[in-house]
Protein backbone atom coordinates (compact mmCIF):
# COMPACT_ATOMS: atom_id res chain seq x y z
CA UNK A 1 0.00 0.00 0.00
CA UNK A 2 1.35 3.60 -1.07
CA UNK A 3 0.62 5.91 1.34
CA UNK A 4 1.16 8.94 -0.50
CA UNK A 5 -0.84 7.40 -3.76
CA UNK A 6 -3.82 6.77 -1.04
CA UNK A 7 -3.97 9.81 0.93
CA UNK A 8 -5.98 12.46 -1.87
CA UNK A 9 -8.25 9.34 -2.44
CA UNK A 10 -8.70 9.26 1.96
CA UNK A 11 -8.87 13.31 1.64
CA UNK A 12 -11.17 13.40 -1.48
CA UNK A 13 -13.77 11.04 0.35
CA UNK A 14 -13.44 12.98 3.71
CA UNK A 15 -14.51 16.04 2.00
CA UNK A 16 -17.53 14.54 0.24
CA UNK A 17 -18.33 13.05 3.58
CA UNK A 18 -18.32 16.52 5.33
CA UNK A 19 -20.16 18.21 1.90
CA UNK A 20 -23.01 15.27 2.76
CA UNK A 21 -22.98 15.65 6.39
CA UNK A 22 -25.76 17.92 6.73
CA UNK A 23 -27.97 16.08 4.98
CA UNK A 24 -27.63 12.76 6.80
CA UNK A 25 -28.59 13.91 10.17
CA UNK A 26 -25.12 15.23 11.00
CA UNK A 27 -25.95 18.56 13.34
CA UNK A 28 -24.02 21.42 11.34
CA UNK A 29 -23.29 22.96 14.34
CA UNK A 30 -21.57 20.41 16.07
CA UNK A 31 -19.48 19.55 13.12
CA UNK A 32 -18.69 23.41 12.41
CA UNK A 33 -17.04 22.97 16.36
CA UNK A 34 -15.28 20.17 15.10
CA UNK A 35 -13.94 21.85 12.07
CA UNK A 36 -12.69 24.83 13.79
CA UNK A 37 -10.70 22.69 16.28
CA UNK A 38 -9.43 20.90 13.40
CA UNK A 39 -7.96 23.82 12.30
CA UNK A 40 -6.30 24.63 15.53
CA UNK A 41 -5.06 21.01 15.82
CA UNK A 42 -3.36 21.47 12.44
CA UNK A 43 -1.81 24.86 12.95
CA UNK A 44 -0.38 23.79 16.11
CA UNK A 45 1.26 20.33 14.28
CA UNK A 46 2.79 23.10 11.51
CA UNK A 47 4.86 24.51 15.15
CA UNK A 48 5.29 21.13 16.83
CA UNK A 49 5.55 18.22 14.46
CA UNK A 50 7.34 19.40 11.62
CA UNK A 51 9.06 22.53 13.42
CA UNK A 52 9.90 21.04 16.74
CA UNK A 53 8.39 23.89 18.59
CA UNK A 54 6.48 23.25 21.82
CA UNK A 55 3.97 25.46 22.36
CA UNK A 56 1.90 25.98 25.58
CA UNK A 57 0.49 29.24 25.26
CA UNK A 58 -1.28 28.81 21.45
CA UNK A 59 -4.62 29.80 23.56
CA UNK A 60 -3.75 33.29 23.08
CA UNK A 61 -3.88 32.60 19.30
CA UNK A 62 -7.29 30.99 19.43
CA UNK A 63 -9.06 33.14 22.50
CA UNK A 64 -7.67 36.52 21.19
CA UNK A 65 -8.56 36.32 17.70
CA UNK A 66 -12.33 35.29 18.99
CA UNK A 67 -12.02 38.39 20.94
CA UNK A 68 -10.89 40.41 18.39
CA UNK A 69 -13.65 39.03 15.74
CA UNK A 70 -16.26 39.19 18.06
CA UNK A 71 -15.80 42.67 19.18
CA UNK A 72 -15.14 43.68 15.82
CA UNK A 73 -18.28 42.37 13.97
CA UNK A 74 -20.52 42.87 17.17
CA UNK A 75 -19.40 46.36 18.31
CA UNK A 76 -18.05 48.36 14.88
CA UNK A 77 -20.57 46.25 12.86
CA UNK A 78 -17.63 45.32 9.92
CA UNK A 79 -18.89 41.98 8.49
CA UNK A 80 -17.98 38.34 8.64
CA UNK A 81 -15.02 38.64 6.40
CA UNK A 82 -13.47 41.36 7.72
CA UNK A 83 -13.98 39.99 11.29
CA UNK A 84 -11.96 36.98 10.38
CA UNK A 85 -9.33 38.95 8.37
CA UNK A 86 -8.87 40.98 11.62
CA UNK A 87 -8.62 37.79 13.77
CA UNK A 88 -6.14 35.89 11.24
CA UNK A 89 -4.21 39.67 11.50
CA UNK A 90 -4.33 39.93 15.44
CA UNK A 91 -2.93 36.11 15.40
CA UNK A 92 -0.28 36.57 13.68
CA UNK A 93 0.92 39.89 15.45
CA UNK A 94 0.40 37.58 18.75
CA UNK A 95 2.52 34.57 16.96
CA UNK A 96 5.10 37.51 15.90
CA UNK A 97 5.44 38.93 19.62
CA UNK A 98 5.20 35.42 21.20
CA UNK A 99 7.50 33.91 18.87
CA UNK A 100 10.39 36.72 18.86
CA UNK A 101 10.73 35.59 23.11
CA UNK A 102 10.25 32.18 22.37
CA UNK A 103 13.13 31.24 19.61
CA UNK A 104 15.69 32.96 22.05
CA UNK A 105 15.33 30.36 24.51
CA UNK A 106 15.67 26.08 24.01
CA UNK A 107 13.57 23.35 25.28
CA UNK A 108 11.33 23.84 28.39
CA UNK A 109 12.35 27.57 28.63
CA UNK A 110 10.76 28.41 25.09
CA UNK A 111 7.75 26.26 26.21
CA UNK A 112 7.15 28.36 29.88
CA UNK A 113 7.81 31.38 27.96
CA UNK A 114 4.68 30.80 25.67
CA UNK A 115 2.71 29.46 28.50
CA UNK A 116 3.40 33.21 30.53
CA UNK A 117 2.77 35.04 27.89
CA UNK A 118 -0.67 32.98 27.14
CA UNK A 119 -1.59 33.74 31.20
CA UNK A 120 -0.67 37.49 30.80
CA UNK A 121 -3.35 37.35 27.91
CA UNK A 122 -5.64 35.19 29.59
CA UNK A 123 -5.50 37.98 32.71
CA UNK A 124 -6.02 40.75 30.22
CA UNK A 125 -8.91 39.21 29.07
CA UNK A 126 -11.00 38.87 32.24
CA UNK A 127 -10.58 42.66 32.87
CA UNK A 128 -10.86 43.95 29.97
CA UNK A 129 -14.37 45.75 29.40
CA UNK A 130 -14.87 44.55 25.59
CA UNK A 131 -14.69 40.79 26.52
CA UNK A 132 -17.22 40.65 29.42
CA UNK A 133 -14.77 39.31 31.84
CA UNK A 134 -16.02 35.99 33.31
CA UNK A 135 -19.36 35.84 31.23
CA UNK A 136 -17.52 35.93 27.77
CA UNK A 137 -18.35 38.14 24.76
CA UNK A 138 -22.57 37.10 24.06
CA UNK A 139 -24.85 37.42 20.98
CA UNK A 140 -21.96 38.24 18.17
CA UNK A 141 -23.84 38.15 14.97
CA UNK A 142 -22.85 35.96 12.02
CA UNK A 143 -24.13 38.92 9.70
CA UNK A 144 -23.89 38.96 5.70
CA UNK A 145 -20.60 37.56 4.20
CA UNK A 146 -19.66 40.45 1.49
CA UNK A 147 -22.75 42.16 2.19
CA UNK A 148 -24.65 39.50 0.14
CA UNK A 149 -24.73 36.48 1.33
CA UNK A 150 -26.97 35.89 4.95
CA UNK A 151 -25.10 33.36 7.48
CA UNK A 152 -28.16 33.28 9.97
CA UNK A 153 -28.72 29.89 8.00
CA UNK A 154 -26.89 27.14 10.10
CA UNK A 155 -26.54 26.06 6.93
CA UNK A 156 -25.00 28.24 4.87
CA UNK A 157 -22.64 28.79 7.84
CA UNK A 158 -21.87 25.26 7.68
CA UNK A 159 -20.46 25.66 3.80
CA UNK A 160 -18.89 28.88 4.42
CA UNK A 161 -16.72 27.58 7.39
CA UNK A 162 -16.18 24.25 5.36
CA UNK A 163 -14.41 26.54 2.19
CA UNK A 164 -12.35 28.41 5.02
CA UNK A 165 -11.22 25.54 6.65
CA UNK A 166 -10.55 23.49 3.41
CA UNK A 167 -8.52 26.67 2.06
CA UNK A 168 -6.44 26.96 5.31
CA UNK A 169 -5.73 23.28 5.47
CA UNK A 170 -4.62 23.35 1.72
CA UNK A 171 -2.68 26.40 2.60
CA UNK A 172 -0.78 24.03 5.46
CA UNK A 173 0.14 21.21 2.95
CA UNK A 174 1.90 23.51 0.60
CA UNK A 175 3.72 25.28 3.05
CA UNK A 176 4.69 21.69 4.26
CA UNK A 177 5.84 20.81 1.07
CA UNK A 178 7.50 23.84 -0.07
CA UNK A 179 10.99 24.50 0.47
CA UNK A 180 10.45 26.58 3.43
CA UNK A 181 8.74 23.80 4.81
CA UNK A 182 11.36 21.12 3.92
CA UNK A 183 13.90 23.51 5.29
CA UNK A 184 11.37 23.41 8.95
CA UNK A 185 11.68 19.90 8.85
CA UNK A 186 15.69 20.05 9.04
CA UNK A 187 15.66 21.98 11.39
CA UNK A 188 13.65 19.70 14.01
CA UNK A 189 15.85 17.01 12.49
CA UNK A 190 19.44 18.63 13.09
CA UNK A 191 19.35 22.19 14.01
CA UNK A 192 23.11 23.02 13.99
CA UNK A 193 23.25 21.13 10.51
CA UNK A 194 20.57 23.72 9.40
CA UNK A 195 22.90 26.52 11.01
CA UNK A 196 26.07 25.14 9.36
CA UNK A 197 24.30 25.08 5.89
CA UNK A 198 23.64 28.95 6.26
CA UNK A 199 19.94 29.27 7.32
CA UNK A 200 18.61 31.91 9.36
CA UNK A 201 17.30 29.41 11.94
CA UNK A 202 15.72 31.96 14.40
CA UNK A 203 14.04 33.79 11.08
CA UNK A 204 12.97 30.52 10.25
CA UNK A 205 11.49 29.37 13.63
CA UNK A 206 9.92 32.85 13.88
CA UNK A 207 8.03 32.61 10.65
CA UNK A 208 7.09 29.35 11.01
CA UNK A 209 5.18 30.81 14.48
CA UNK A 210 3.34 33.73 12.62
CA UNK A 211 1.85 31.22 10.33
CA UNK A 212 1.01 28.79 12.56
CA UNK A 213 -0.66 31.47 15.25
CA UNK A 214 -2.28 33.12 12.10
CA UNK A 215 -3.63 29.79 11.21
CA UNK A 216 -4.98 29.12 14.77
CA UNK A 217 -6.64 32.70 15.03
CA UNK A 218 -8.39 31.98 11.63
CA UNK A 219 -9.66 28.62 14.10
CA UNK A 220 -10.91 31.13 16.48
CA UNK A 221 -12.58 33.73 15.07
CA UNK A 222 -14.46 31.18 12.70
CA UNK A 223 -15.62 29.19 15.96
CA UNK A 224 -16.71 32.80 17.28
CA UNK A 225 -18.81 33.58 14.36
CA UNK A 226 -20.33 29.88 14.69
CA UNK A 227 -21.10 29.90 17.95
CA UNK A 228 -21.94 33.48 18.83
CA UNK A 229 -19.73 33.94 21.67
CA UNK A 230 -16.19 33.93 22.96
CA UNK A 231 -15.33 32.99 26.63
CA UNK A 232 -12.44 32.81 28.82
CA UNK A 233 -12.35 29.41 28.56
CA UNK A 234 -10.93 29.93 24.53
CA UNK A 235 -7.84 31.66 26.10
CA UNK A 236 -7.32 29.58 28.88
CA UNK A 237 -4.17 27.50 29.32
CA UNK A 238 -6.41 24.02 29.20
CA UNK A 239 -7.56 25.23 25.30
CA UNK A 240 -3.56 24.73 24.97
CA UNK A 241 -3.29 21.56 26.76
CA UNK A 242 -6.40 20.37 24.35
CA UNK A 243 -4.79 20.96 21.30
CA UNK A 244 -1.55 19.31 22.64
CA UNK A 245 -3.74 16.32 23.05
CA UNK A 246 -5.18 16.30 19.78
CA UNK A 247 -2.38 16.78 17.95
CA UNK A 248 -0.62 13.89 20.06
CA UNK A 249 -3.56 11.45 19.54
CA UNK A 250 -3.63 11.89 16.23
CA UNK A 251 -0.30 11.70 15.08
CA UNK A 252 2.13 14.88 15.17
CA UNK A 253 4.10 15.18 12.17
CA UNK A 254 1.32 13.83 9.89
CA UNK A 255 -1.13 16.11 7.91
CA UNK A 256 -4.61 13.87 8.80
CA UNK A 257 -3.24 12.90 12.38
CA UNK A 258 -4.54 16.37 14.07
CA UNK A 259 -8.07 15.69 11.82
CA UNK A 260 -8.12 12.45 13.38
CA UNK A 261 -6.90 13.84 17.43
CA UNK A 262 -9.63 16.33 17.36
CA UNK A 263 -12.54 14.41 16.07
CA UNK A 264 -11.21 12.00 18.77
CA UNK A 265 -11.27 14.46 21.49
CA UNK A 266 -14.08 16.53 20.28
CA UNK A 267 -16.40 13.65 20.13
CA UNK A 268 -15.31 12.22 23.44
CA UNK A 269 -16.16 15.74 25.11
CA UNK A 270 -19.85 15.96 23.73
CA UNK A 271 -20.77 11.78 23.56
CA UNK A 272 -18.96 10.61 26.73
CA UNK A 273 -22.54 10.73 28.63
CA UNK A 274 -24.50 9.19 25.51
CA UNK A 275 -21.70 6.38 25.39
CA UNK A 276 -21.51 5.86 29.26
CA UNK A 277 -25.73 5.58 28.83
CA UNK A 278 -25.29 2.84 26.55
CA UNK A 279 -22.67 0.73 28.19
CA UNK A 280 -24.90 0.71 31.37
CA UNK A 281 -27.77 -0.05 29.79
CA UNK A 282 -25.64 -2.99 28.28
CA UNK A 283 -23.97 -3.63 31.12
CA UNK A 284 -26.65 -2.77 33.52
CA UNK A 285 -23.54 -1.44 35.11
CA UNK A 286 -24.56 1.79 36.91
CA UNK A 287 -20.86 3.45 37.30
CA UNK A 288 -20.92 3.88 33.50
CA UNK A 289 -23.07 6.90 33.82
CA UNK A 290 -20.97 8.62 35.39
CA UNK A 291 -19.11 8.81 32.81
CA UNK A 292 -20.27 12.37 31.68
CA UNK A 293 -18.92 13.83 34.54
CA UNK A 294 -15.61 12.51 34.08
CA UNK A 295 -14.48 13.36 30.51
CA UNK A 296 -11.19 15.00 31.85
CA UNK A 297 -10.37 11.36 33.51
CA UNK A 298 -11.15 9.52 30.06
CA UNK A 299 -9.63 11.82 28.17
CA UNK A 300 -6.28 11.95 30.31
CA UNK A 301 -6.54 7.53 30.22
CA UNK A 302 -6.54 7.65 26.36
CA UNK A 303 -3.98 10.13 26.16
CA UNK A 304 -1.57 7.78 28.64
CA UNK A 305 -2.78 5.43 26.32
CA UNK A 306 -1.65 6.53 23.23
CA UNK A 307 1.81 7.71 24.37
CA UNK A 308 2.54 4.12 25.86
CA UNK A 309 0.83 1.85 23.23
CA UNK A 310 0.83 4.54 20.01
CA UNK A 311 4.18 6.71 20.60
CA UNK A 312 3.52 7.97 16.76
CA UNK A 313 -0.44 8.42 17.47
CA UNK A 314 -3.46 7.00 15.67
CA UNK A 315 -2.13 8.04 12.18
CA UNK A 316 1.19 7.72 12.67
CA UNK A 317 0.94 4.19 13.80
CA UNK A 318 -1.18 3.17 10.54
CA UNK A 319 0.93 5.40 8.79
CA UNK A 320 4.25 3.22 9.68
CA UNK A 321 2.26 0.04 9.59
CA UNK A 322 1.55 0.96 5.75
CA UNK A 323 5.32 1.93 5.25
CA UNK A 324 6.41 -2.04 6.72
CA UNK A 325 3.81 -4.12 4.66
CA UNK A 326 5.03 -2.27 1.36
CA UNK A 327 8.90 -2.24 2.10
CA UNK A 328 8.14 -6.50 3.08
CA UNK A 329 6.06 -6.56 -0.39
């Protein structure tokens, strides 16, 4: 089996699966959430799996570009596009301020040094006025995309976010596989080689950040306009934790393993309870219905999980079990 002949074939039928969705019961709203964490999963892989940046703070991306759009469209009344132009904009001048700390500093230092930075936003945000402190920034409008084109319609939403998030995605794989991207890639492999062949490796690493926060406040300020509302909980440290997770599950350092992490985790967070129903009606085991109130538990199991069992994640591992059976064929 050839991976790379079988992945568009596995993309091409994942996006006629999402184009059908709606109309086989799927709840457009629910997969919209999906989508947008997605998104976040895969900007954050662009930093960590093929740069070899940890990043703990890439909350700020996500909850300040939500602020941003949301105050934007809600208070100065610009519409949808230009809200999410001005939260792409506001993530990357977050990624370029975060990032220009980080790359001075190696290993766990870089990775505390996002995670401050995230908290100093996170603070900012509950006192701000604009964001509504602990109750979040309510009732943002989804408005009229170019003036024309109404996005009360979960519906139309739905195909709007799904062309946004294809488009950034697509943006992602060529960077990947551009030479930028192979030059990323040597430098999580050997850094001083990188160095000793003459690359800027801090311009590089700092680059590589602006795209990737850009890319995650594009995530936020989409969910935003889904949803209707930012909260404190989008800036929050645990936002970054999530998206560690995901990308982790899934497979960091593969383009479908984040896809995979965050339906993973997504799904887990919303049909824990429905799932822990079932097994105790199966079961007639009462201790599985609890189960809705533990999702952090079961979450944090699979993810000890995975990193004993799946080092490479869900992808990864079927990834490298494709890669044996051709090499034995």
């Amino acid at each position: 089996m050839n991976v790379k002949k079988f992945a568009p074939i596995g993309y091409g039928l994942l996006l006629l699966g999402l184009i059908a969705a709606p109309f086989v019961g799927a709840y457009p709203v629910f997969v919209m959430k999906l989508l947008c964490f997605a998104l976040f999963a895969s900007a954050f892989n662009l930093l960590l799996g093929y740069t070899g940046l940890l990043s703990f703070g890439h909350a700020a991306f996500l909850g300040g570009a939500a602020y941003v759009t949301g105050h934007s469209v809600k208070a100065w009344g610009v519409t949808p596009e230009i809200g999410l132009l001005l939260g792409l904009v506001s993530g990357a001048l977050l990624g370029l301020v975060m990032g220009w700390f980080t790359i001075r500093r190696q290993g766990i230092y870089a990775t505390m040094i996002t995670l401050a930075l995230a908290q100093m936003l996170y603070f900012a945000a509950l006192q701000l006025p604009f964001t509504g402190g602990e109750d979040g920034l309510q009732g943002v409008p989804r408005g009229k995309l170019f003036g024309l084109i109404d996005l009360s319609s979960d519906l139309t939403m739905y195909y709007v976010c799904l062309i946004v998030v294809v488009a950034a995605f697509l943006l992602i794989v060529r960077t990947i596989h551009s030479p930028f991207g192979q030059v990323l890639k040597g430098i999580k492999e050997n850094e001083p080689r990188a160095i000793s062949l003459g690359y800027d490796v801090n311009r590089f690493k700092l680059l590589a950040f602006v795209i990737s926060a850009a890319i995650a406040g594009l995530a936020g300020s989409l969910k935003t306009l889904v949803l209707g509302f930012a909260t404190l909980s989008d800036v929050h440290w645990s936002a970054s934790g999530h998206v560690v997770l995901m990308t982790l599950v899934g497979g960091m350092g593969t383009l479908s393993g984040p896809l995979v992490g965050s339906a993973v985790v997504v799904l887990l967070e919303n049909k824990i309870g429905e799932l822990g129903s079932f097994l105790a009606s199966v079961t007639s085991i009462d201790w599985f219905n609890t189960l809705g109130e533990s999702v952090t538990i079961v979450t944090g199991l699979i993810f000890v999980v995975c990193v004993l069992a799946f080092r490479r994640g869900i992808m990864g591992e079927l990834i490298a079990w494709a890669e044996r059976r051709r090499t034995r064929a």
